[in-house]
PDB file of N, CA and C in Angstrom:
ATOM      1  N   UNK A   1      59.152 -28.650 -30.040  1.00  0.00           N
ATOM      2  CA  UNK A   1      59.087 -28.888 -31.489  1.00  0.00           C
ATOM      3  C   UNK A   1      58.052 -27.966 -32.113  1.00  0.00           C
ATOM      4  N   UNK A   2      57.084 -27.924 -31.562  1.00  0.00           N
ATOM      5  CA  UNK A   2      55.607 -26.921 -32.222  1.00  0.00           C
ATOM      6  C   UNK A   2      56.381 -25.636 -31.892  1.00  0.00           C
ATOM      7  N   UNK A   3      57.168 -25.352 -30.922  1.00  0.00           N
ATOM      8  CA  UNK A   3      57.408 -23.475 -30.715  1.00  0.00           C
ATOM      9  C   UNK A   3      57.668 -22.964 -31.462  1.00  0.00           C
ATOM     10  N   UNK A   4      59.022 -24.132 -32.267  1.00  0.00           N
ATOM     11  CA  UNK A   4      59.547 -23.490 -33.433  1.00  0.00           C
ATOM     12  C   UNK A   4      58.809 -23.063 -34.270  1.00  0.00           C
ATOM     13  N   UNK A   5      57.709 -23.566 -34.771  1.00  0.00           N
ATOM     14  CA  UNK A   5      56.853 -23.152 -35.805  1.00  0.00           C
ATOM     15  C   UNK A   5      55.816 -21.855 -35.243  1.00  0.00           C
ATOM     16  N   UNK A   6      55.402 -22.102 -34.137  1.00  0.00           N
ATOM     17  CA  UNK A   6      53.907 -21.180 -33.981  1.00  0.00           C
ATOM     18  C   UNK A   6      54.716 -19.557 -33.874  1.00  0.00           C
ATOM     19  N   UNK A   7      56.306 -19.636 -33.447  1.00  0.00           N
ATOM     20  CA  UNK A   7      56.578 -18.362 -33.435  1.00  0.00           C
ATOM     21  C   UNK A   7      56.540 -17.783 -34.565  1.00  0.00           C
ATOM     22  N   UNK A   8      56.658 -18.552 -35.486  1.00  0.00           N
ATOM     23  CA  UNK A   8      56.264 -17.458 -37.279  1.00  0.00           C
ATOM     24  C   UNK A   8      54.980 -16.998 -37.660  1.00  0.00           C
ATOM     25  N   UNK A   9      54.420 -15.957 -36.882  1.00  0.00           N
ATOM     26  CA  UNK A   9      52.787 -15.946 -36.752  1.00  0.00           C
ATOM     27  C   UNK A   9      52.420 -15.880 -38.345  1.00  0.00           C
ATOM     28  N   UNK A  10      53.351 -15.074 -39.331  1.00  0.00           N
ATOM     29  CA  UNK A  10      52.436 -15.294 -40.935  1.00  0.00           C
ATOM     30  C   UNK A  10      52.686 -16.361 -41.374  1.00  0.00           C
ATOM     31  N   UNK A  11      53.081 -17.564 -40.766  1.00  0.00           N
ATOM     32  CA  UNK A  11      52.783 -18.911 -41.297  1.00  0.00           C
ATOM     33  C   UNK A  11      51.285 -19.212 -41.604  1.00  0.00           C
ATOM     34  N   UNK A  12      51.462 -19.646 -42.929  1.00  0.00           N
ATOM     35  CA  UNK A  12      49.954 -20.587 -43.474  1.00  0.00           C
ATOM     36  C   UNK A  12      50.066 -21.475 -42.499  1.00  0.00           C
ATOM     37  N   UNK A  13      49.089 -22.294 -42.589  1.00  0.00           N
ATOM     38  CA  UNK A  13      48.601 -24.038 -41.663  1.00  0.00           C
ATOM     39  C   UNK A  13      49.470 -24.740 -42.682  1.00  0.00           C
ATOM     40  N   UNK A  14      49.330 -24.608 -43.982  1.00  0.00           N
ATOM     41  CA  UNK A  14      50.525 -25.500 -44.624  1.00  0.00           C
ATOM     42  C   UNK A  14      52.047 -25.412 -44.300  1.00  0.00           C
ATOM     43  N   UNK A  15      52.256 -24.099 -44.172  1.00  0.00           N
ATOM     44  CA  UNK A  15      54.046 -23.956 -43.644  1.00  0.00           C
ATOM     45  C   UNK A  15      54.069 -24.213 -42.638  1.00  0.00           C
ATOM     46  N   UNK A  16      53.219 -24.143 -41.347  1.00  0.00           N
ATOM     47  CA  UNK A  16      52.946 -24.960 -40.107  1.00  0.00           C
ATOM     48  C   UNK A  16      53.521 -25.903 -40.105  1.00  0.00           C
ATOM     49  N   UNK A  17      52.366 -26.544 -40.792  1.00  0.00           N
ATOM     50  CA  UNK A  17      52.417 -28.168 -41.215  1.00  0.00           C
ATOM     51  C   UNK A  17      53.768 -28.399 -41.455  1.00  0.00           C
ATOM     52  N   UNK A  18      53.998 -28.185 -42.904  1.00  0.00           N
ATOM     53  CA  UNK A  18      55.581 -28.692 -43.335  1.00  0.00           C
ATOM     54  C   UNK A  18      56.695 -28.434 -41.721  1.00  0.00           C
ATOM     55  N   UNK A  19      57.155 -27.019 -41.225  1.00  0.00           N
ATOM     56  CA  UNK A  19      57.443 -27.067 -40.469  1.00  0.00           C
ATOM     57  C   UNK A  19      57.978 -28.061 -39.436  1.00  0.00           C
ATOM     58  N   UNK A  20      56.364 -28.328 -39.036  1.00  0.00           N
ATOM     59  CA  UNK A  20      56.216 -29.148 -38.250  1.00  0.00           C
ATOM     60  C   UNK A  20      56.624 -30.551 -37.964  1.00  0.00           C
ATOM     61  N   UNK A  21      56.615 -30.913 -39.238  1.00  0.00           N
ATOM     62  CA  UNK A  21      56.967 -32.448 -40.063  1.00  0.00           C
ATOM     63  C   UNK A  21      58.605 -32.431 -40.114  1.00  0.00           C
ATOM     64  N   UNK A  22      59.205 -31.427 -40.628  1.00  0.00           N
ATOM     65  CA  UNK A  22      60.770 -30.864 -40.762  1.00  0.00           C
ATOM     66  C   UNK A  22      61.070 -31.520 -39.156  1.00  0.00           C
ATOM     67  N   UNK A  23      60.727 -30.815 -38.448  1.00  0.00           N
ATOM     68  CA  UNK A  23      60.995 -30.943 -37.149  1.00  0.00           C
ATOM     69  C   UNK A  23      61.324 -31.890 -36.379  1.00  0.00           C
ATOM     70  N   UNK A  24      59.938 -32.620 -36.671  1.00  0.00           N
ATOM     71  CA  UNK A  24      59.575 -33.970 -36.408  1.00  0.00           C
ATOM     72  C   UNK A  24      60.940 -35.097 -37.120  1.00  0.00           C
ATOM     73  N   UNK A  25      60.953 -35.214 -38.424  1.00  0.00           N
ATOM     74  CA  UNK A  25      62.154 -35.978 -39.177  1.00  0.00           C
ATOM     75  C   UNK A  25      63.475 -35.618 -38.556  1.00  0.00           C
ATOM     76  N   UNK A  26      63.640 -34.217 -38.071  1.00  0.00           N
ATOM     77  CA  UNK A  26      64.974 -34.107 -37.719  1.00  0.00           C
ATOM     78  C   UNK A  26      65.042 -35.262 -36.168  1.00  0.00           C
ATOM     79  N   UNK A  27      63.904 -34.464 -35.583  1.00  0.00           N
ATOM     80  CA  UNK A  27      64.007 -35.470 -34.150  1.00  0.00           C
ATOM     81  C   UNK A  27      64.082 -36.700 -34.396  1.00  0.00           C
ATOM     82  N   UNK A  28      63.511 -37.244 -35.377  1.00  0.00           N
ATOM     83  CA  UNK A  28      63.256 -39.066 -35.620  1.00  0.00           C
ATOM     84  C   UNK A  28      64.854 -39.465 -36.245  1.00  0.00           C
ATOM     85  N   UNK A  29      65.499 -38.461 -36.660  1.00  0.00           N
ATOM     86  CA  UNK A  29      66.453 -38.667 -37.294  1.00  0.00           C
ATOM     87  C   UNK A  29      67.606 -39.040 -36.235  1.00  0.00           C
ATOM     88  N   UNK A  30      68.062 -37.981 -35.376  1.00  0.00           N
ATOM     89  CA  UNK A  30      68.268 -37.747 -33.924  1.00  0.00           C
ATOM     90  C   UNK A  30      68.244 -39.271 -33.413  1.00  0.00           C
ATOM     91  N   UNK A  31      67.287 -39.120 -32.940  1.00  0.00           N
ATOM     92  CA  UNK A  31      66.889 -40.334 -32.297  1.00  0.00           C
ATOM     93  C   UNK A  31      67.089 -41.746 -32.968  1.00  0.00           C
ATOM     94  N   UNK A  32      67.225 -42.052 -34.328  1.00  0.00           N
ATOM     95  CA  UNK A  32      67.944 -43.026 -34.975  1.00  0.00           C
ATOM     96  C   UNK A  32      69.486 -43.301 -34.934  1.00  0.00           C
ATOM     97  N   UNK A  33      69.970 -41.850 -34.396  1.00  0.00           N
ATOM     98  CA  UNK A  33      71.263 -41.697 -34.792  1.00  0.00           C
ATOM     99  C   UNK A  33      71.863 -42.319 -33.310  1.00  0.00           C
ATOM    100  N   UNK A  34      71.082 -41.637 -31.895  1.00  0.00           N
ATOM    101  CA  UNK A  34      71.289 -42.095 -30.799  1.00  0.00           C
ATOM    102  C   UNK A  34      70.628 -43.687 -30.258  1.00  0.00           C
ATOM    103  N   UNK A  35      70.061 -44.296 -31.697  1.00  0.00           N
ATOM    104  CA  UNK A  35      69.355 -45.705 -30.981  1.00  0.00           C
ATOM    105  C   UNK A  35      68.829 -45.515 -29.888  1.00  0.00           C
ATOM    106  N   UNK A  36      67.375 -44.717 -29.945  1.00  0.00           N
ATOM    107  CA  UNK A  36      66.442 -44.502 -29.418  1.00  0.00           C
ATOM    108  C   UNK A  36      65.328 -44.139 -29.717  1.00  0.00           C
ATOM    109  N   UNK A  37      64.136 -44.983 -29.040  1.00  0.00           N
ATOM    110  CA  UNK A  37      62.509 -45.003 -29.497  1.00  0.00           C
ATOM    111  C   UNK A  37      62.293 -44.267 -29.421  1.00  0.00           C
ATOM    112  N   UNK A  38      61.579 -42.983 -29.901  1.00  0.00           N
ATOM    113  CA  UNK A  38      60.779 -42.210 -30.156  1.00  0.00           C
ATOM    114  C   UNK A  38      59.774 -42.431 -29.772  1.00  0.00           C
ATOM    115  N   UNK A  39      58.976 -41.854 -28.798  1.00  0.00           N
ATOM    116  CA  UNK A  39      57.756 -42.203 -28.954  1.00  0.00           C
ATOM    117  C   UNK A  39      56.890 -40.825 -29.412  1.00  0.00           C
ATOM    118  N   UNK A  40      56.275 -41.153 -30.713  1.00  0.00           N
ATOM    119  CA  UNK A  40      55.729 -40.255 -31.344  1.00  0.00           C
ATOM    120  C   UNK A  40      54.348 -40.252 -31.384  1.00  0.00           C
ATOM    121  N   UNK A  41      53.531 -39.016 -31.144  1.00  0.00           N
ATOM    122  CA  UNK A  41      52.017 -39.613 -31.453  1.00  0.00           C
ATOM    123  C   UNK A  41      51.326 -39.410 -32.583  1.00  0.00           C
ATOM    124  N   UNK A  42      51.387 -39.987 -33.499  1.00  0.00           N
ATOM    125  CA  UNK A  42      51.419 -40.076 -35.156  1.00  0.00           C
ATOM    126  C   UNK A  42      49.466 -39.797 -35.124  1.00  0.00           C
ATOM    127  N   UNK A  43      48.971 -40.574 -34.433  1.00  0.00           N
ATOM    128  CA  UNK A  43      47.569 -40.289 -34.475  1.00  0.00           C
ATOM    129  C   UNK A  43      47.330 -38.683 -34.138  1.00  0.00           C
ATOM    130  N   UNK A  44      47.597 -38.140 -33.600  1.00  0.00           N
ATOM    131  CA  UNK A  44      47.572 -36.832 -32.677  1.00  0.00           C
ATOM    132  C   UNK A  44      48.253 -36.061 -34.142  1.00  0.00           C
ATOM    133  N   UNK A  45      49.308 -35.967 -34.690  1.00  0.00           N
ATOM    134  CA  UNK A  45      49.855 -35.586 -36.003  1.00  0.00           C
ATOM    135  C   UNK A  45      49.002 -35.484 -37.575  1.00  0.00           C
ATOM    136  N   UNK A  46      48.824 -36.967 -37.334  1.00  0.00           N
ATOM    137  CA  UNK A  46      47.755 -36.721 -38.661  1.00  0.00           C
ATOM    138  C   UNK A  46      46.474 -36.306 -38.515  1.00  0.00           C
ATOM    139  N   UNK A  47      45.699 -36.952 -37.150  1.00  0.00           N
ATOM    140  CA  UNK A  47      44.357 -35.551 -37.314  1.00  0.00           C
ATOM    141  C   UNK A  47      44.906 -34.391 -37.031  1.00  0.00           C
ATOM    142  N   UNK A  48      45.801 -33.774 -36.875  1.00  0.00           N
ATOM    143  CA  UNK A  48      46.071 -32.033 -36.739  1.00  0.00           C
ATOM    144  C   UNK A  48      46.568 -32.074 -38.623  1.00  0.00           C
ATOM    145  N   UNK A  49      46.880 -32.992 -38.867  1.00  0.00           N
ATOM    146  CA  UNK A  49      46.725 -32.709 -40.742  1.00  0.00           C
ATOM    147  C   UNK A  49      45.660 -32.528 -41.297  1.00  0.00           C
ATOM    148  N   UNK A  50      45.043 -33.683 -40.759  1.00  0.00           N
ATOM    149  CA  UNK A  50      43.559 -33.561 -41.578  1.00  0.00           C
ATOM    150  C   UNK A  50      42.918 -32.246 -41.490  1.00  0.00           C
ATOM    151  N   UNK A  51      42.655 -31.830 -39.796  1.00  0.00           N
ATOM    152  CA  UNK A  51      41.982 -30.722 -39.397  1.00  0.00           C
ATOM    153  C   UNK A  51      42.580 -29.603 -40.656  1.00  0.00           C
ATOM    154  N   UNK A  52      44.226 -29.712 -40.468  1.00  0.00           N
ATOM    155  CA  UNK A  52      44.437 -28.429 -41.376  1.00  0.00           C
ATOM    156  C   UNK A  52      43.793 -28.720 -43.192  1.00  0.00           C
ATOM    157  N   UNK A  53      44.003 -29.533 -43.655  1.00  0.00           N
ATOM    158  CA  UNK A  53      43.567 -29.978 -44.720  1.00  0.00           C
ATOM    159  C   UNK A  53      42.454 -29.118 -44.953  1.00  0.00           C
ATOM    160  N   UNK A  54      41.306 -29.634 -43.931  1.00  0.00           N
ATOM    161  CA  UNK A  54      39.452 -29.692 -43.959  1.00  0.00           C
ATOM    162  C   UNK A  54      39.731 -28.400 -44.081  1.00  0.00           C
ATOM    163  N   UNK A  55      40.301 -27.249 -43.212  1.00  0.00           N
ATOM    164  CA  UNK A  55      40.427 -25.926 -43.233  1.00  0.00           C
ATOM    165  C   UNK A  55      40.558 -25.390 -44.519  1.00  0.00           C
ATOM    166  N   UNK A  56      41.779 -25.657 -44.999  1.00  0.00           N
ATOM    167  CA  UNK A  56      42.141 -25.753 -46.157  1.00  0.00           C
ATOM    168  C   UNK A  56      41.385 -25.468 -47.516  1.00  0.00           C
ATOM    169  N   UNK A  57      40.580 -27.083 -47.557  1.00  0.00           N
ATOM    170  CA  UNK A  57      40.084 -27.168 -48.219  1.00  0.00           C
ATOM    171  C   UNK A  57      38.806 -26.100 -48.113  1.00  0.00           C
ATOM    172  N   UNK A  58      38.245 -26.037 -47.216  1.00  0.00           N
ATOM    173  CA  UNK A  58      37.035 -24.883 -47.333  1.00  0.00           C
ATOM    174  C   UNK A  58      36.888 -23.573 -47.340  1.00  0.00           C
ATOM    175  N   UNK A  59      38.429 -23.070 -47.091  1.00  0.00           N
ATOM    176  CA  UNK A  59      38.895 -22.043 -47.966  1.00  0.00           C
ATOM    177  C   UNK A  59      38.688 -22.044 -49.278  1.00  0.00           C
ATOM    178  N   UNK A  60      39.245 -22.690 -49.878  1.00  0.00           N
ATOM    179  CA  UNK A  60      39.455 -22.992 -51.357  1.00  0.00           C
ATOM    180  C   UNK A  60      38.128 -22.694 -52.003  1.00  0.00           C
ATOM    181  N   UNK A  61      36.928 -23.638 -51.100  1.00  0.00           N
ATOM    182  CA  UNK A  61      35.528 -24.084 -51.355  1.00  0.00           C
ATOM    183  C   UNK A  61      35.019 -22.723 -51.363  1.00  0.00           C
ATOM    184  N   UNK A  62      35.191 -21.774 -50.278  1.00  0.00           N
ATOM    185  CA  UNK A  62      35.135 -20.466 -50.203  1.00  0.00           C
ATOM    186  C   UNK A  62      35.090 -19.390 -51.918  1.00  0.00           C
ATOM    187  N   UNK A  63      36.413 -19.304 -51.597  1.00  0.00           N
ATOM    188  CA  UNK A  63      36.741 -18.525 -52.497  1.00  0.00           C
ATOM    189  C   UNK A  63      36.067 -18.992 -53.804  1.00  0.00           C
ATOM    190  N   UNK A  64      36.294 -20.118 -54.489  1.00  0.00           N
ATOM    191  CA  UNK A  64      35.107 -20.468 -55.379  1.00  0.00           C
ATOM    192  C   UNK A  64      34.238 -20.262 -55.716  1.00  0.00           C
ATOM    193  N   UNK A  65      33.072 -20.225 -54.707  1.00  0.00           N
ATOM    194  CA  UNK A  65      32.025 -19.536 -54.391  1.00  0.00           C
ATOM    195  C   UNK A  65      31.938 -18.185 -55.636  1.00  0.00           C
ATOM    196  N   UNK A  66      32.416 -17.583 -54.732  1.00  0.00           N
ATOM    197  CA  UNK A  66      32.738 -16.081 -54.740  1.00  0.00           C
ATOM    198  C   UNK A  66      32.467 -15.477 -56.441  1.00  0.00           C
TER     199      UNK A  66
END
């Protein structure tokens, strides 16, 4: 699921992200369709959001600066 994304090296952390999430819904989707648990690690998902976020954001904080 992540390959798909990391192979687009000029991906932002946000198109990552989205990506990533795309991915994720299709599989959850999948897996609704075949009546089967997923086991997803949603904790592991959203701190790799946050992390990108914090990044994110201190870019932003960055450039501001400036």
């Amino acid at each position: 699921m992540e390959k798909m994304c990391m192979n687009m090296m000029m991906m932002t952390c946000m198109e990552r992200m989205m990506c990533e999430m795309n991915n994720m819904k299709m599989m959850m989707d999948k897996a609704c369709e075949m009546n089967m648990e997923m086991n997803m690690d949603m904790d592991q998902v959203m701190s790799k959001m946050y992390k990108c976020n914090e990044m994110m954001t201190s870019m932003i904080s960055m450039k501001e600066n400036y």
